[in-house]
PDB file of N, CA and C in Angstrom:
ATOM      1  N   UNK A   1      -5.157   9.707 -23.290  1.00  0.00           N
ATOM      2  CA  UNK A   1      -4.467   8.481 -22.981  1.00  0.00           C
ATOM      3  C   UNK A   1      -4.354   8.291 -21.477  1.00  0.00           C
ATOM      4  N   UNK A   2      -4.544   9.273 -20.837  1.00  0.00           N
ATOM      5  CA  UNK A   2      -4.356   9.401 -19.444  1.00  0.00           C
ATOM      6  C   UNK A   2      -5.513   8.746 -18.758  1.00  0.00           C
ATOM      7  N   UNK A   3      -6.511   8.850 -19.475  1.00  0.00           N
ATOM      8  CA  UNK A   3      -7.787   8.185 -18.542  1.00  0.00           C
ATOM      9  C   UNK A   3      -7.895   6.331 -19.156  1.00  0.00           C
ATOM     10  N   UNK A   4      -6.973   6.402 -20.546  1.00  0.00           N
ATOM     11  CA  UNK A   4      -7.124   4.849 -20.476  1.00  0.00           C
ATOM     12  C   UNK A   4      -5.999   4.004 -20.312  1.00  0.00           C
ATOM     13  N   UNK A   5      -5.045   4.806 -19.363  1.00  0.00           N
ATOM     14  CA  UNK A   5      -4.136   4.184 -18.704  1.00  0.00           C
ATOM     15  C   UNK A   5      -4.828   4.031 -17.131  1.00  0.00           C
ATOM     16  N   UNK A   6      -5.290   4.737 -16.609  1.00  0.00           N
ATOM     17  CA  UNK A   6      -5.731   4.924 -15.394  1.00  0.00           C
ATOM     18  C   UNK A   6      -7.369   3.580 -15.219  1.00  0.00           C
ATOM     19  N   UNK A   7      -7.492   3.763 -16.500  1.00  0.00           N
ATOM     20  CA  UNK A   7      -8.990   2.136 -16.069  1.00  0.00           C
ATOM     21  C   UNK A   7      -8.091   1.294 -16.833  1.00  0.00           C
ATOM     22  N   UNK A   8      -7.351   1.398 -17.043  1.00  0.00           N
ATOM     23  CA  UNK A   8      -6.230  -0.635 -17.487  1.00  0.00           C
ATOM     24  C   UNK A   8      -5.921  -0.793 -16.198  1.00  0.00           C
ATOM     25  N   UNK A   9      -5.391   0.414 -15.370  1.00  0.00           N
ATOM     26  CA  UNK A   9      -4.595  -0.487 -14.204  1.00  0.00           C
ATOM     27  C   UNK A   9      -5.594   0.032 -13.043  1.00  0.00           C
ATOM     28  N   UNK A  10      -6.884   0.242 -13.447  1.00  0.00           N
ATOM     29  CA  UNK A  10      -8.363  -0.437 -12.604  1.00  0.00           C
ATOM     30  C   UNK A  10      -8.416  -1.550 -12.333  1.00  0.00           C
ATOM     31  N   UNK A  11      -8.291  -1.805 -13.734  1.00  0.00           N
ATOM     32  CA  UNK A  11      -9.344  -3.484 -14.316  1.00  0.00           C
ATOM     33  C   UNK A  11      -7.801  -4.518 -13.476  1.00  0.00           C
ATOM     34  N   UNK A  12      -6.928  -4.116 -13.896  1.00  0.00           N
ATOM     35  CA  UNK A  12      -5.347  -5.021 -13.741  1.00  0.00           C
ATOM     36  C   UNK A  12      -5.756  -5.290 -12.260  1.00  0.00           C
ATOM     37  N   UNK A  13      -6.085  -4.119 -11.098  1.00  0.00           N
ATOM     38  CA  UNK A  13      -6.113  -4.436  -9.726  1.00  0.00           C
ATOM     39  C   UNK A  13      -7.030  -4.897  -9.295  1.00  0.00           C
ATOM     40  N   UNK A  14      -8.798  -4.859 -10.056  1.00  0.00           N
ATOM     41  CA  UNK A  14      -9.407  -5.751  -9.651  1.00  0.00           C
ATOM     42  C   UNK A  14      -9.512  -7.380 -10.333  1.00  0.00           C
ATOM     43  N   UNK A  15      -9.180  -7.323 -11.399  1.00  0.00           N
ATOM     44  CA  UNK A  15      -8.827  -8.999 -11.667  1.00  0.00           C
ATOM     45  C   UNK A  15      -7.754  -9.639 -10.414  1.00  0.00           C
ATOM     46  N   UNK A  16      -6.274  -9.160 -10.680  1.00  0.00           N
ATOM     47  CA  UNK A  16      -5.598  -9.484  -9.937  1.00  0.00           C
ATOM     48  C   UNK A  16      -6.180  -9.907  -8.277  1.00  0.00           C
ATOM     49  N   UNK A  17      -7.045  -8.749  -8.037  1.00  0.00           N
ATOM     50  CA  UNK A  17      -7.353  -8.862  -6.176  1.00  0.00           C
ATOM     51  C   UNK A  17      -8.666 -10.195  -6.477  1.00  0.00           C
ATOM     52  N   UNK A  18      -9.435 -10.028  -7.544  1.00  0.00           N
ATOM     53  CA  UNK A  18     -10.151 -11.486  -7.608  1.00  0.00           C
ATOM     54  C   UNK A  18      -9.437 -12.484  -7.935  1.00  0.00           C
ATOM     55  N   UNK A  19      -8.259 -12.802  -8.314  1.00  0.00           N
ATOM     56  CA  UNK A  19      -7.417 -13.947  -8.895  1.00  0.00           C
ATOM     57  C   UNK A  19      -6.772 -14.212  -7.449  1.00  0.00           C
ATOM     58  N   UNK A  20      -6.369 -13.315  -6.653  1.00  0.00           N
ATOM     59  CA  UNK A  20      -5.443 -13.693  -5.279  1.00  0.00           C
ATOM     60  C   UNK A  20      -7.161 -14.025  -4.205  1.00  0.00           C
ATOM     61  N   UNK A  21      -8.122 -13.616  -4.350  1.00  0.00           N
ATOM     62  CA  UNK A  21      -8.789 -14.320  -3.379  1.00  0.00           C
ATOM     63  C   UNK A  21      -9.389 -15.669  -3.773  1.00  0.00           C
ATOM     64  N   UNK A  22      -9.308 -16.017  -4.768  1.00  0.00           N
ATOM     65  CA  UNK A  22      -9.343 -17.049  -5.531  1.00  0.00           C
ATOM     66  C   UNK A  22      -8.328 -18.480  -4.673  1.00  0.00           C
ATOM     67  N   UNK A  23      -7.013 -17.728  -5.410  1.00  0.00           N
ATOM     68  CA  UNK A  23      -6.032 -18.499  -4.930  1.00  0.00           C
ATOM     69  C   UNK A  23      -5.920 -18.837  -3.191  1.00  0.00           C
ATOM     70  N   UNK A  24      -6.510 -17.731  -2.495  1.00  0.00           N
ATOM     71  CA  UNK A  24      -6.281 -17.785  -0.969  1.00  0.00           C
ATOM     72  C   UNK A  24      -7.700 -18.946  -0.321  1.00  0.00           C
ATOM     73  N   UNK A  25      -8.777 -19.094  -1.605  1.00  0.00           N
ATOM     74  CA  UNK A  25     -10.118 -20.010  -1.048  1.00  0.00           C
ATOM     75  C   UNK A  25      -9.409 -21.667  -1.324  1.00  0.00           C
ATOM     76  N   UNK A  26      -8.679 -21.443  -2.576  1.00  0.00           N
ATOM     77  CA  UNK A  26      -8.361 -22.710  -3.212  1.00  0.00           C
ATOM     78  C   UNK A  26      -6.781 -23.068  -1.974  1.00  0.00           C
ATOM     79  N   UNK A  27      -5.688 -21.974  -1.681  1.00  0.00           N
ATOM     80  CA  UNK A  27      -4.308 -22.467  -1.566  1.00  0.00           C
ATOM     81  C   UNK A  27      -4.585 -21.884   0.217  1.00  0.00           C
ATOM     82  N   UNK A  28      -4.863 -21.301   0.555  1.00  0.00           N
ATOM     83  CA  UNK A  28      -4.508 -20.384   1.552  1.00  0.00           C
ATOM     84  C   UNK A  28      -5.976 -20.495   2.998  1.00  0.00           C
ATOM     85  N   UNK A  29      -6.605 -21.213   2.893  1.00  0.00           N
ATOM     86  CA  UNK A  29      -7.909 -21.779   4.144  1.00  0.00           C
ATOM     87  C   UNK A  29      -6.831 -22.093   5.034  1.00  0.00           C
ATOM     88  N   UNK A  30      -6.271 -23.473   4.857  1.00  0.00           N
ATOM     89  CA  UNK A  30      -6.113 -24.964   5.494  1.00  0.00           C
ATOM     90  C   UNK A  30      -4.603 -24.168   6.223  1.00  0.00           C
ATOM     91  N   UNK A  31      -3.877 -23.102   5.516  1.00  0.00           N
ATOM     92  CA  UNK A  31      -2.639 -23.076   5.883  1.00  0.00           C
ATOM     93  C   UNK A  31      -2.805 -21.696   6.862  1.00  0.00           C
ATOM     94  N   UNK A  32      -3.930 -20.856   6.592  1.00  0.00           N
ATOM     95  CA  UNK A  32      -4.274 -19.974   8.005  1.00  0.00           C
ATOM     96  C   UNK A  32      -5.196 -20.622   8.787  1.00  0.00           C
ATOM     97  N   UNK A  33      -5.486 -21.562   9.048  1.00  0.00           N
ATOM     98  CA  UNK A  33      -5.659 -21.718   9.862  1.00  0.00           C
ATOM     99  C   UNK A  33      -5.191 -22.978  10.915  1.00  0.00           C
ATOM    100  N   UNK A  34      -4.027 -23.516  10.162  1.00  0.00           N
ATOM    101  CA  UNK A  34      -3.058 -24.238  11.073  1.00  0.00           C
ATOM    102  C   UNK A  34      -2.127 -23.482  11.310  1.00  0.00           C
ATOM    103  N   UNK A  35      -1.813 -22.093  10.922  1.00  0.00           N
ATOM    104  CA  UNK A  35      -0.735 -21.294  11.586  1.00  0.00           C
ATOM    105  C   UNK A  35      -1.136 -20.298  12.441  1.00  0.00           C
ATOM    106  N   UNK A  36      -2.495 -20.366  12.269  1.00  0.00           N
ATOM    107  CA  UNK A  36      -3.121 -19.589  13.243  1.00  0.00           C
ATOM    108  C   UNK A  36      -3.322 -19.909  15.009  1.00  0.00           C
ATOM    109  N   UNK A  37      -4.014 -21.427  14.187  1.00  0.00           N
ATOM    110  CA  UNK A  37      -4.030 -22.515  15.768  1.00  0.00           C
ATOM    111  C   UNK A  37      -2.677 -22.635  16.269  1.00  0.00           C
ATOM    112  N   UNK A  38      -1.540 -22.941  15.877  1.00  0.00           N
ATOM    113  CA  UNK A  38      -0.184 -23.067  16.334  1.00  0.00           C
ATOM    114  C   UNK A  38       0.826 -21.883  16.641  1.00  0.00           C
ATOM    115  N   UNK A  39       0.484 -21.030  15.825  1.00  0.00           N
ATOM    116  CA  UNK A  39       0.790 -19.544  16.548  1.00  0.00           C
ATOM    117  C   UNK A  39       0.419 -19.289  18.104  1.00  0.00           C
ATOM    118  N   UNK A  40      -0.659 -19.430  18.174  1.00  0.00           N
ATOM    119  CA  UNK A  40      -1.313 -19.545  19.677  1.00  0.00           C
ATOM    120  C   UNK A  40      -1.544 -19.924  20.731  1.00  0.00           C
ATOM    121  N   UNK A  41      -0.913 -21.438  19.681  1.00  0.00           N
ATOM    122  CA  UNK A  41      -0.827 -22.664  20.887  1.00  0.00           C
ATOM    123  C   UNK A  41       0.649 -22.013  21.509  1.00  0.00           C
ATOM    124  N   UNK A  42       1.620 -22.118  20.185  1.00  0.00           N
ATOM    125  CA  UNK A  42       2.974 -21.402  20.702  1.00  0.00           C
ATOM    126  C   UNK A  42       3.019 -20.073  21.917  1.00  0.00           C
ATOM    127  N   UNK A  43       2.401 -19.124  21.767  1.00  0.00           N
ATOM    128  CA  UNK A  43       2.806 -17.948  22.041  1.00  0.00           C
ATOM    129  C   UNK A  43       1.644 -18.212  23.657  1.00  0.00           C
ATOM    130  N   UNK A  44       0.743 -19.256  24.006  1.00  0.00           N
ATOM    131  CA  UNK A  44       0.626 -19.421  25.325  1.00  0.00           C
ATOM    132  C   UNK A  44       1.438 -20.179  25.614  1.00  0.00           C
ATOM    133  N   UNK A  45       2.105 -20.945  25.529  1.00  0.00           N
ATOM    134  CA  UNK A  45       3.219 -22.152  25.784  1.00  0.00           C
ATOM    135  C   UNK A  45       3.515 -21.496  26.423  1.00  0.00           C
ATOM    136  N   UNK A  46       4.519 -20.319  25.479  1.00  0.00           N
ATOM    137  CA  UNK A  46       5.418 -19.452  26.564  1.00  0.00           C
ATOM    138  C   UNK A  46       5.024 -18.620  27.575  1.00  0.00           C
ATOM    139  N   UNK A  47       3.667 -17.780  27.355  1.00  0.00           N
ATOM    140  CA  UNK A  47       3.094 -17.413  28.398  1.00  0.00           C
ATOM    141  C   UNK A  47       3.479 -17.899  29.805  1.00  0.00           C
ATOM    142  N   UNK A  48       2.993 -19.350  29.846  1.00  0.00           N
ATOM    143  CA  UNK A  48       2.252 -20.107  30.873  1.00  0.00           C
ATOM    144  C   UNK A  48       3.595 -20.333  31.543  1.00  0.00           C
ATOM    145  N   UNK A  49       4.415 -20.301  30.437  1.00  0.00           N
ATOM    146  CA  UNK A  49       5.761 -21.131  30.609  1.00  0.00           C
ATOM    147  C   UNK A  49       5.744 -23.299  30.817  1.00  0.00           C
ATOM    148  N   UNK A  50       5.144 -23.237  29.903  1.00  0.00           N
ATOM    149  CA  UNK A  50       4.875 -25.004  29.466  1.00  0.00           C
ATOM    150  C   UNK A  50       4.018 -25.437  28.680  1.00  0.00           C
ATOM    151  N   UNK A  51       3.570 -26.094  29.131  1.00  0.00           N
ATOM    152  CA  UNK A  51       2.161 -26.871  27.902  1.00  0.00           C
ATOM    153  C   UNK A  51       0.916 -25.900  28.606  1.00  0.00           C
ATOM    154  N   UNK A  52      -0.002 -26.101  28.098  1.00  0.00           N
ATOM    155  CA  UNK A  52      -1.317 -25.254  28.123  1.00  0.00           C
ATOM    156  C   UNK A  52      -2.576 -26.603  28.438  1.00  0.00           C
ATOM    157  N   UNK A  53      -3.026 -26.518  29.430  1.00  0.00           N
ATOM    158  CA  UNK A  53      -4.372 -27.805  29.365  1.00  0.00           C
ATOM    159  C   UNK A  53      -5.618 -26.365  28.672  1.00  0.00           C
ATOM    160  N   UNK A  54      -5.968 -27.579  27.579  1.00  0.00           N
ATOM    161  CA  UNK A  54      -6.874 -27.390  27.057  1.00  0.00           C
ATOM    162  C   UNK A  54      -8.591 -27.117  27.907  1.00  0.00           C
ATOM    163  N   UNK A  55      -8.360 -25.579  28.605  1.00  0.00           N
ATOM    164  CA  UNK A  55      -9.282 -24.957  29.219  1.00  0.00           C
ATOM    165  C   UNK A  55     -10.007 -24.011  28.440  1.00  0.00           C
ATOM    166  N   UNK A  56     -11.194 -23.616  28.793  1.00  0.00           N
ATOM    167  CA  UNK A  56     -12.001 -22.539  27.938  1.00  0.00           C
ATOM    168  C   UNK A  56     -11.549 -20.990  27.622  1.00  0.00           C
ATOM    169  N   UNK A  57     -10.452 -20.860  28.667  1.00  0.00           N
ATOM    170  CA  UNK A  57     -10.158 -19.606  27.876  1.00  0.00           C
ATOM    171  C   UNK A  57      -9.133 -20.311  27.021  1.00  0.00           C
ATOM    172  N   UNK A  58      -8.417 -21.028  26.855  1.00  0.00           N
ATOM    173  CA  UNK A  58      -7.513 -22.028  26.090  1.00  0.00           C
ATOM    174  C   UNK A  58      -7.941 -21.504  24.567  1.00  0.00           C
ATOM    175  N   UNK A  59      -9.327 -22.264  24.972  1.00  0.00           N
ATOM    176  CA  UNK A  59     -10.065 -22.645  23.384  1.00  0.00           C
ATOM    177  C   UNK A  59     -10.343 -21.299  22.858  1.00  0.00           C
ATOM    178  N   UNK A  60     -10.871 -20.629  23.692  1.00  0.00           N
ATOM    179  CA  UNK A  60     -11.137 -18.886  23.173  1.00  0.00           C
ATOM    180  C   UNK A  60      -9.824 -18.345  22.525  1.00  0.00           C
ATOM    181  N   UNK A  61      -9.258 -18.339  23.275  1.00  0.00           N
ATOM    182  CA  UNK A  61      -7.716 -17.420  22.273  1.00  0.00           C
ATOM    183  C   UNK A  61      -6.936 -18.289  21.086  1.00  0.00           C
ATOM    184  N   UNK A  62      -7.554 -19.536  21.235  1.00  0.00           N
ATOM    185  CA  UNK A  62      -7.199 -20.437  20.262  1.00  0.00           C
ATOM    186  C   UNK A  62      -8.059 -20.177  18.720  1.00  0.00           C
ATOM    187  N   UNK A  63      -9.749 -20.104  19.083  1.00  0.00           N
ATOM    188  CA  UNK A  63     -10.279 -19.387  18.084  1.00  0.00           C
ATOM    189  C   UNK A  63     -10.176 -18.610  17.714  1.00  0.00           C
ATOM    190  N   UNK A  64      -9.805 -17.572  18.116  1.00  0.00           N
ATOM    191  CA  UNK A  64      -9.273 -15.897  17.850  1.00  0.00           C
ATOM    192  C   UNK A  64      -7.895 -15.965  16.998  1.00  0.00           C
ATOM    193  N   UNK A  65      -7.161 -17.084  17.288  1.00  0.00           N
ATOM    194  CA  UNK A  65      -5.482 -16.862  16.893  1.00  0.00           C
ATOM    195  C   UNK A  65      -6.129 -17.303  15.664  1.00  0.00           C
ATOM    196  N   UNK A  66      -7.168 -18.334  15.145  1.00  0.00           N
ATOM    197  CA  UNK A  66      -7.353 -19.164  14.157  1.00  0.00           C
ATOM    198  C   UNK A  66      -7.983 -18.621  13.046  1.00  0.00           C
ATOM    199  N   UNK A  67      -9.145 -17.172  13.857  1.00  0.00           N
ATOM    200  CA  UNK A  67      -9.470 -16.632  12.840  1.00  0.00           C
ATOM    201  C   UNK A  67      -8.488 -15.468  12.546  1.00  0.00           C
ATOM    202  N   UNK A  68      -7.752 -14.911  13.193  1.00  0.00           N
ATOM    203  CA  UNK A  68      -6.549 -14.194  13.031  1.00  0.00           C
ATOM    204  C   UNK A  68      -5.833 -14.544  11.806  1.00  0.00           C
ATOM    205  N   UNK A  69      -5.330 -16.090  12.003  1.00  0.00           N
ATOM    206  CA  UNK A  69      -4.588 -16.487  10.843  1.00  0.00           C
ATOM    207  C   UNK A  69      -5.462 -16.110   9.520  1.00  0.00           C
ATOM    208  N   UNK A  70      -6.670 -16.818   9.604  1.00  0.00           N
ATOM    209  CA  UNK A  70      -6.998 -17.295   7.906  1.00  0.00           C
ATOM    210  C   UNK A  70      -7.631 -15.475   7.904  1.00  0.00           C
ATOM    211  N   UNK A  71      -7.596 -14.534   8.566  1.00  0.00           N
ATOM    212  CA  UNK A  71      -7.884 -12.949   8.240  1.00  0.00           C
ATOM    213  C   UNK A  71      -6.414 -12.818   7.371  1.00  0.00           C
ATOM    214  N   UNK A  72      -5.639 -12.813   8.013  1.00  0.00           N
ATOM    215  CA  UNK A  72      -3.992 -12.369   7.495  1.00  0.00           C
ATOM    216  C   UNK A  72      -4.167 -12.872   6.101  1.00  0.00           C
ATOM    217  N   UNK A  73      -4.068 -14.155   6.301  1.00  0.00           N
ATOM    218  CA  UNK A  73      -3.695 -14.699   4.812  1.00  0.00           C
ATOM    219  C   UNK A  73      -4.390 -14.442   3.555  1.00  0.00           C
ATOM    220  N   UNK A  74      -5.623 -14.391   3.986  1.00  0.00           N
ATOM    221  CA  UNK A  74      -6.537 -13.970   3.443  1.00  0.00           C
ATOM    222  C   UNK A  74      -5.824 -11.760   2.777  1.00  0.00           C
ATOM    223  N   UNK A  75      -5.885 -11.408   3.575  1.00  0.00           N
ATOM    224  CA  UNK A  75      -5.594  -9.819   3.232  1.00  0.00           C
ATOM    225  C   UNK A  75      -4.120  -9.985   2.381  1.00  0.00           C
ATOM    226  N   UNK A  76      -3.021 -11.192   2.710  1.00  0.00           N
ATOM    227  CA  UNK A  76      -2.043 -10.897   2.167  1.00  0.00           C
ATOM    228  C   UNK A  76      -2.389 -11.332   0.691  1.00  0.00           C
ATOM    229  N   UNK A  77      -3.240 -12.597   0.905  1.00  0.00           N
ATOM    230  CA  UNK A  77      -3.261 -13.055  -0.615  1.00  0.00           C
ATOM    231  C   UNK A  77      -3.992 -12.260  -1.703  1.00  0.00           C
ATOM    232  N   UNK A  78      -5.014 -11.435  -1.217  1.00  0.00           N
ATOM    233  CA  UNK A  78      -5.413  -9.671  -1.876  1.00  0.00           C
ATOM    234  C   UNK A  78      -4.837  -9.430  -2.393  1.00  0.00           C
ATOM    235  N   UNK A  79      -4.083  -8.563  -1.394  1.00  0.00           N
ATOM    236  CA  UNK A  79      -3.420  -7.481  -1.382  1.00  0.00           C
ATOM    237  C   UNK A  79      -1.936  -8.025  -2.413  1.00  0.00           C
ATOM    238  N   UNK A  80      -1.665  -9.204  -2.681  1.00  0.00           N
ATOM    239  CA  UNK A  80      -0.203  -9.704  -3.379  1.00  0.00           C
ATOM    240  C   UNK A  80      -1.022  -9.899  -4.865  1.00  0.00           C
ATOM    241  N   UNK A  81      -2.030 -10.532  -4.726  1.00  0.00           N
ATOM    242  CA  UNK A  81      -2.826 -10.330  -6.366  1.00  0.00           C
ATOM    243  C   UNK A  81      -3.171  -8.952  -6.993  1.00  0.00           C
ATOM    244  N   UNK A  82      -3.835  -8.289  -6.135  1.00  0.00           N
ATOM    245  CA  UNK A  82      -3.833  -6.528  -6.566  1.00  0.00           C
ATOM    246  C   UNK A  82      -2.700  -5.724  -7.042  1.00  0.00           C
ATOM    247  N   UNK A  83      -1.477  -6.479  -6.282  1.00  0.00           N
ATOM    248  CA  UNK A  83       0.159  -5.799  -6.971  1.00  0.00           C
ATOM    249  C   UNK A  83      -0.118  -6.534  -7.896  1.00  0.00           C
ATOM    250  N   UNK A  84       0.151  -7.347  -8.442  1.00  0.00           N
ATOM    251  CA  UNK A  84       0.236  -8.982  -9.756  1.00  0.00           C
ATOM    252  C   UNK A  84      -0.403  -8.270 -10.609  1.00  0.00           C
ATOM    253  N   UNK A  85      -1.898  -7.800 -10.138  1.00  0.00           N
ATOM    254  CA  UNK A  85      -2.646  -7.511 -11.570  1.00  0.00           C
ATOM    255  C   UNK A  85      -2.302  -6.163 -11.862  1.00  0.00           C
ATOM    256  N   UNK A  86      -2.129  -5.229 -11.200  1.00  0.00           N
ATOM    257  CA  UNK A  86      -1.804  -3.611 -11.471  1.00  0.00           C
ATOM    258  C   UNK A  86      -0.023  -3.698 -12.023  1.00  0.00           C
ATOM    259  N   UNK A  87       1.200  -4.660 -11.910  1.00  0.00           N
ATOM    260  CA  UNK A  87       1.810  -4.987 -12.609  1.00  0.00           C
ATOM    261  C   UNK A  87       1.731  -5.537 -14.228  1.00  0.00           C
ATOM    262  N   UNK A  88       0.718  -6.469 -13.754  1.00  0.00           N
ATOM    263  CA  UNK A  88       0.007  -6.795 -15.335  1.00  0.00           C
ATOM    264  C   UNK A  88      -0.630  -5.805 -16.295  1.00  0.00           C
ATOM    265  N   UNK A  89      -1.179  -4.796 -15.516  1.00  0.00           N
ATOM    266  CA  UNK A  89      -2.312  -4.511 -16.229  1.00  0.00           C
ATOM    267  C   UNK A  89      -1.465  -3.367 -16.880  1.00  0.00           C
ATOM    268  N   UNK A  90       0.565  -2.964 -16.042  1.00  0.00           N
ATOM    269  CA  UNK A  90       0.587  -1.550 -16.824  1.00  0.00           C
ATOM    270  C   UNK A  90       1.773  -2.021 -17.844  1.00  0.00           C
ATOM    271  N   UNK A  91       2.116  -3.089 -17.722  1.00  0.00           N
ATOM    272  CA  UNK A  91       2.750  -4.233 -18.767  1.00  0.00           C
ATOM    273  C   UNK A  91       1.922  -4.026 -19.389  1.00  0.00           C
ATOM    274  N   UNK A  92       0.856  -4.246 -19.609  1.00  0.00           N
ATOM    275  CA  UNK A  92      -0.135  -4.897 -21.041  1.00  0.00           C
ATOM    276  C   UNK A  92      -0.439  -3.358 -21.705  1.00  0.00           C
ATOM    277  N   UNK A  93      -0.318  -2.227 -20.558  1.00  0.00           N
ATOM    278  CA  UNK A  93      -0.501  -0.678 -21.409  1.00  0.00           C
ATOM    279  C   UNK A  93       0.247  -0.489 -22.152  1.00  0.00           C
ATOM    280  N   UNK A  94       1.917  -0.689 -21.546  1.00  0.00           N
ATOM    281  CA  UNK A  94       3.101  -0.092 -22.456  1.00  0.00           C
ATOM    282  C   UNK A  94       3.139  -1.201 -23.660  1.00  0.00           C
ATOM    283  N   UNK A  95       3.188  -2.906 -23.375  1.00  0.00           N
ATOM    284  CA  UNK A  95       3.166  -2.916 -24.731  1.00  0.00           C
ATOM    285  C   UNK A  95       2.396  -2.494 -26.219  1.00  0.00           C
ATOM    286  N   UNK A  96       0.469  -2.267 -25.298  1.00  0.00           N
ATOM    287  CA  UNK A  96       0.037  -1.350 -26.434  1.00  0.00           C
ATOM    288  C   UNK A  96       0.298  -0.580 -26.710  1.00  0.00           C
ATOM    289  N   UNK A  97       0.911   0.295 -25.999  1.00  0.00           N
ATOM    290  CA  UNK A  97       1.454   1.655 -26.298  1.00  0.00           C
ATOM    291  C   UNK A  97       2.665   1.762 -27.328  1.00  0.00           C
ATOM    292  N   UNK A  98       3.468   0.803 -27.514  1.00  0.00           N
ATOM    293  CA  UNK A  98       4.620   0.492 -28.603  1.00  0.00           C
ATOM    294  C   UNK A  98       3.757   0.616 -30.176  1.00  0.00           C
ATOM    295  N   UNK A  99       2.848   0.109 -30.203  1.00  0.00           N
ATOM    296  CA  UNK A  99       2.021   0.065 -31.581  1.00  0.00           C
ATOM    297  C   UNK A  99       1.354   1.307 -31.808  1.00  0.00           C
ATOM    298  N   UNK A 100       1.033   1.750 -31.059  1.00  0.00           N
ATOM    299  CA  UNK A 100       0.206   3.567 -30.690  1.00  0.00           C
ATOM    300  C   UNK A 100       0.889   4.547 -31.350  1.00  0.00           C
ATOM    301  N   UNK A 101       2.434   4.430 -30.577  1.00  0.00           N
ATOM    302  CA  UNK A 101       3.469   5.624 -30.515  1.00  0.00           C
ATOM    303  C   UNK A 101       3.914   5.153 -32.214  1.00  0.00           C
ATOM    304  N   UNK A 102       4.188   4.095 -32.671  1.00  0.00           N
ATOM    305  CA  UNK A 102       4.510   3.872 -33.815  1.00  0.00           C
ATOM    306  C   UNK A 102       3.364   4.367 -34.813  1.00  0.00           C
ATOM    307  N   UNK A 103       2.290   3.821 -34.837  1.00  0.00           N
ATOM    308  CA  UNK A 103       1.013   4.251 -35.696  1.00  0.00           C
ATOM    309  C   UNK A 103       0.782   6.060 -35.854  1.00  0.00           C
ATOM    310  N   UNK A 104       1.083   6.360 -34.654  1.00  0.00           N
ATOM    311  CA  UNK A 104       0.431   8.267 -34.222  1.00  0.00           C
ATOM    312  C   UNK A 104       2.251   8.576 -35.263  1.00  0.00           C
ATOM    313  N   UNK A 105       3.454   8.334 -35.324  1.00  0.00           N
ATOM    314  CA  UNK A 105       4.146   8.726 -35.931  1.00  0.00           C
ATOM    315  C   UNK A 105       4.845   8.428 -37.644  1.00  0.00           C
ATOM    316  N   UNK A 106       4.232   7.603 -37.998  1.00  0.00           N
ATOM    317  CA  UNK A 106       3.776   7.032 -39.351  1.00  0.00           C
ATOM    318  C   UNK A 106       2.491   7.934 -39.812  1.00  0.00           C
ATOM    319  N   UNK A 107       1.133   8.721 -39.146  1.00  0.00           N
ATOM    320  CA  UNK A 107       0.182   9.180 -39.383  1.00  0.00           C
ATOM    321  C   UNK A 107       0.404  10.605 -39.577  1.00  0.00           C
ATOM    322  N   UNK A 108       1.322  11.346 -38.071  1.00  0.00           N
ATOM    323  CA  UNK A 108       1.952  12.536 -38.624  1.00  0.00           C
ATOM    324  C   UNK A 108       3.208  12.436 -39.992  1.00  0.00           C
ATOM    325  N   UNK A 109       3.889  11.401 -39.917  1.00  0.00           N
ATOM    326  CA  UNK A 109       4.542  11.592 -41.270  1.00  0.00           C
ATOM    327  C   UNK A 109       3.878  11.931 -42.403  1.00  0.00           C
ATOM    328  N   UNK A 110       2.775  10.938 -42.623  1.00  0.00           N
ATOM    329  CA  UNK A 110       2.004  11.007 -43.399  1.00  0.00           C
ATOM    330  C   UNK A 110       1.327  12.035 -44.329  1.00  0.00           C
ATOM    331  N   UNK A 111       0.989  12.916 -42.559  1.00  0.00           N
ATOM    332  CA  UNK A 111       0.213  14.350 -42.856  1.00  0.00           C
ATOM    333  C   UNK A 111       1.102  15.442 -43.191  1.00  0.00           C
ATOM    334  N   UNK A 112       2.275  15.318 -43.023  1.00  0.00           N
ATOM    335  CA  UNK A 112       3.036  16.594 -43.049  1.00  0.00           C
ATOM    336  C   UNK A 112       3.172  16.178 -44.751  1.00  0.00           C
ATOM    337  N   UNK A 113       3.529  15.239 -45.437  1.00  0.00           N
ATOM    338  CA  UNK A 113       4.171  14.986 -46.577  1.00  0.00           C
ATOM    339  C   UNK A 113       2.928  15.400 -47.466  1.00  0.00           C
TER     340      UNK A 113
END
């Protein structure tokens, strides 16, 4: 039972980590990478101490913050589906396991009688 608890909550973490990159192509593009661009815009603001003219190193750390963002979101939305499905997947063990433990002790009754 030990090895088919151990590939349920395989299968649970790779569905789950394909269901969260799923969700991060469909929910999670558009929102790393406007928090990415604005993270950056923010955090030179203060640098500079004001507004920032849109110069080439500007734009460089602006691309970097942008692919920064949609990296993050991207790893969180993984990494939060891989918990989801390895939650799922050891939910879906124990409730088989309720019918198991019942069946294996109805079978020894059985045999002893």
């Amino acid at each position: 039972m030990k090895a088919e608890r151990t590939n349920t909550m395989k299968v649970g973490t790779k569905i789950g980590a394909a269901i969260g990159g799923l969700v991060f192509l469909v929910f999670g593009l558009v929102p790393g990478f406007y928090f990415g661009s604005y993270g950056t815009l923010l955090v030179l603001s203060h640098l500079a101490g004001g507004s920032v003219e849109p110069t080439t190193i500007v734009r460089m750390l602006t691309v970097v913050g942008i692919m920064l963002g949609i990296f993050c979101t991207g790893a969180v939305s993984i990494v939060l589906g891989s918990v989801f499905g390895t939650a799922m997947g050891y939910a879906v063990d124990v409730v088989g396991s309720f019918g198991r433990a019942k069946e294996t002790a109805e079978a020894n009754a059985h045999n002893l009688s």
